[in-house]
C-alpha atoms as a PDB file:
ATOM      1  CA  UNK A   1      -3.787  -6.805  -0.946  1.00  0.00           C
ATOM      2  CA  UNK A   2      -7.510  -7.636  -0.926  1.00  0.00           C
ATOM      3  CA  UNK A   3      -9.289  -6.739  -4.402  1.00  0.00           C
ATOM      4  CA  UNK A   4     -13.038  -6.426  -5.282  1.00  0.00           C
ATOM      5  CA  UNK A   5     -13.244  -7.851  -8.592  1.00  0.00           C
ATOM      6  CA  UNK A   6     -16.274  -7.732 -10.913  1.00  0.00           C
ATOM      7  CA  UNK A   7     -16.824 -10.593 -13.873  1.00  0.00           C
ATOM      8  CA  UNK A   8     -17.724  -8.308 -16.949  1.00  0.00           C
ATOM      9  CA  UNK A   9     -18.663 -12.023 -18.481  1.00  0.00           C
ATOM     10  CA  UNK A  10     -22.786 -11.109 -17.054  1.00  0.00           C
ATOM     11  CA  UNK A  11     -25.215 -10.729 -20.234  1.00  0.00           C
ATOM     12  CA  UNK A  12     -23.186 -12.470 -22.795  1.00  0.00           C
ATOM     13  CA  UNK A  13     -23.855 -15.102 -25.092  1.00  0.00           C
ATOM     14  CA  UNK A  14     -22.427 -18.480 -24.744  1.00  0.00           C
ATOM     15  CA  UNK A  15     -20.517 -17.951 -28.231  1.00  0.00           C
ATOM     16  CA  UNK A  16     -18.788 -14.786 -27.079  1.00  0.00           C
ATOM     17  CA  UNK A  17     -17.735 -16.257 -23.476  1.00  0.00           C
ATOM     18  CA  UNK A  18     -15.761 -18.671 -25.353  1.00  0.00           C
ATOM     19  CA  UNK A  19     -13.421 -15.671 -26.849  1.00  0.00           C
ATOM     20  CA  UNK A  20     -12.907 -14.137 -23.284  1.00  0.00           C
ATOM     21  CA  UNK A  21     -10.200 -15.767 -21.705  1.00  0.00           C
ATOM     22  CA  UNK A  22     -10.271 -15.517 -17.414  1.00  0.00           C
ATOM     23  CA  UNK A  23      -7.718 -12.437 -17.249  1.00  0.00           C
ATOM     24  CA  UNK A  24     -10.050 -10.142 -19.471  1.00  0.00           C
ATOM     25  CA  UNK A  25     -12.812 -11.826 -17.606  1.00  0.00           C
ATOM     26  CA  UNK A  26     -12.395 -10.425 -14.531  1.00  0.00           C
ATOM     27  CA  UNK A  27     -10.645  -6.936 -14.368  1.00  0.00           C
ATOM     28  CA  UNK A  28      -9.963  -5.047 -10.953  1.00  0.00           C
ATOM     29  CA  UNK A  29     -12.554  -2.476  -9.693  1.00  0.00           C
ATOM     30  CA  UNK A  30     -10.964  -1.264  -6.846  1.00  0.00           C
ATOM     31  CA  UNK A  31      -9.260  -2.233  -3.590  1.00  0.00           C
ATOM     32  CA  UNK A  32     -10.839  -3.245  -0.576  1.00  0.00           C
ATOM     33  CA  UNK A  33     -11.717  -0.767   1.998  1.00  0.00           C
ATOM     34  CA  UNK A  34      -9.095   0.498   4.834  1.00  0.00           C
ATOM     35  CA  UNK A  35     -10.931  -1.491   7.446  1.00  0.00           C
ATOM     36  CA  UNK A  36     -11.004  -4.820   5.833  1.00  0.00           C
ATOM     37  CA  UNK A  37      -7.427  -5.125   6.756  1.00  0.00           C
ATOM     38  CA  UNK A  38      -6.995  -6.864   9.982  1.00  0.00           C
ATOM     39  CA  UNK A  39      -3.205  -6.504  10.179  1.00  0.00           C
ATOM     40  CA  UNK A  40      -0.467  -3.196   9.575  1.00  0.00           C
ATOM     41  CA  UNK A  41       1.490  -4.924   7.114  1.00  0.00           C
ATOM     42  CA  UNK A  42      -1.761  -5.354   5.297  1.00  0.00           C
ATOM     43  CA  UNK A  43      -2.874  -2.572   6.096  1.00  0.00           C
ATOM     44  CA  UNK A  44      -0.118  -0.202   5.521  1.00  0.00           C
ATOM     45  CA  UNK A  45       0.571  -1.881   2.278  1.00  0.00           C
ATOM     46  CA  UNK A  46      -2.608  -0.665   0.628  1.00  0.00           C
ATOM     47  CA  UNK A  47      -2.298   2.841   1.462  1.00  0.00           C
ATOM     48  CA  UNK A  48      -4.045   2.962   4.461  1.00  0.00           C
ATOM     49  CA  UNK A  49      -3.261   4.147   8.093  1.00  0.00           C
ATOM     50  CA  UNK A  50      -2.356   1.380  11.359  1.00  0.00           C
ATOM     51  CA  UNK A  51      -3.425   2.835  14.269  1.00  0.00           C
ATOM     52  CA  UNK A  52      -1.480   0.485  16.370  1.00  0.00           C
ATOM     53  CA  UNK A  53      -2.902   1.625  19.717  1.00  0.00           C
ATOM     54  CA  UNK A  54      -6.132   0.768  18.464  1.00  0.00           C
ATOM     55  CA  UNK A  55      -5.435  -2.275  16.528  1.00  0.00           C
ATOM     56  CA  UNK A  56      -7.605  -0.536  13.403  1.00  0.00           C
ATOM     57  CA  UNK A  57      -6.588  -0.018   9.802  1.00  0.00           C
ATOM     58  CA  UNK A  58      -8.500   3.653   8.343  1.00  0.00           C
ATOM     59  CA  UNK A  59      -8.451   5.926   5.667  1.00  0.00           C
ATOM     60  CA  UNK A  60      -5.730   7.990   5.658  1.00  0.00           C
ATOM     61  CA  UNK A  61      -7.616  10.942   4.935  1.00  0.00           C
ATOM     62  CA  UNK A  62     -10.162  10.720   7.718  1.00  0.00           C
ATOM     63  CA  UNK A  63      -7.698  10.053  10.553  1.00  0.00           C
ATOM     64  CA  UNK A  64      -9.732  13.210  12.445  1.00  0.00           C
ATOM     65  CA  UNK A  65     -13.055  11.554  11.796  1.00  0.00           C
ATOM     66  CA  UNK A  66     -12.148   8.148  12.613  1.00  0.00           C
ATOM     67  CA  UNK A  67     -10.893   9.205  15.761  1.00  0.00           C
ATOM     68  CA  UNK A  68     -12.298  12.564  17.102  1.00  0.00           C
ATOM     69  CA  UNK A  69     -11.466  12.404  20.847  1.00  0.00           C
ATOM     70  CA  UNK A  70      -7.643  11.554  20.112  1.00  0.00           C
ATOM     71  CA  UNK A  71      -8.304   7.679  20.877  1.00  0.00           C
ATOM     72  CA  UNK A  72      -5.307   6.619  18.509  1.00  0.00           C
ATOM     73  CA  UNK A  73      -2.021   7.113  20.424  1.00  0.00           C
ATOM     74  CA  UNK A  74       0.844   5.694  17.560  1.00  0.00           C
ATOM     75  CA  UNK A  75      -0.020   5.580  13.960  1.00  0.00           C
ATOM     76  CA  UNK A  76       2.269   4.628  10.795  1.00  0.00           C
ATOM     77  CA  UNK A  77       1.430   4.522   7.126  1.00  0.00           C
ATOM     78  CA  UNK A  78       5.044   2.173   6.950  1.00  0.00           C
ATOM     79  CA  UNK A  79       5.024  -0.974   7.101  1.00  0.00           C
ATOM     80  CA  UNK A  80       9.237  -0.863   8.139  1.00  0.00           C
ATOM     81  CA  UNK A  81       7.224   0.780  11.238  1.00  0.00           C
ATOM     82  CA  UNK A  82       4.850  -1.912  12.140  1.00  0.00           C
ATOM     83  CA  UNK A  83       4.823  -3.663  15.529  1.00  0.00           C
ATOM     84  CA  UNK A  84       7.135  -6.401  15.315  1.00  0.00           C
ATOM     85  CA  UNK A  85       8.665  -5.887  11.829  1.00  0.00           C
END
């Protein structure tokens, strides 16, 4: 799964970096976005939604915007139900 991390090392002094070892050093903000994911398994591992006719990874929760004419055909939020799996 693809994380945005953030270094909360920014604006301290060169005594106090010493104490902060790399895992408190960086601390995950937040996943990355549905549509970063290129693939369903990576996709449909981060809580997103594979629209496999459409080879697109989206929000789960804006299915209806993301798609407003009925483009996407087959859809899974499994990955056991990915293309090839």
């Amino acid at each position: 799964m693809n994380e945005v991390l953030i270094d909360l090392s920014e604006g301290l002094e060169m005594s106090e970096l010493s104490e902060v070892d790399d895992e408190e050093r960086y601390r995950k903000v937040c996943d990355a976005p549905c549509y970063t994911h290129q693939s369903c398994e990576n996709c449909t591992s981060a809580a997103c939604m594979w629209c496999s006719s459409e080879e697109r990874c989206v929000e789960s929760n804006s299915y209806v915007a993301s798609f407003p004419y009925g483009q996407c055909m087959e859809w899974t939020t499994q990955k056991a139900k990915c293309p090839g799996t």
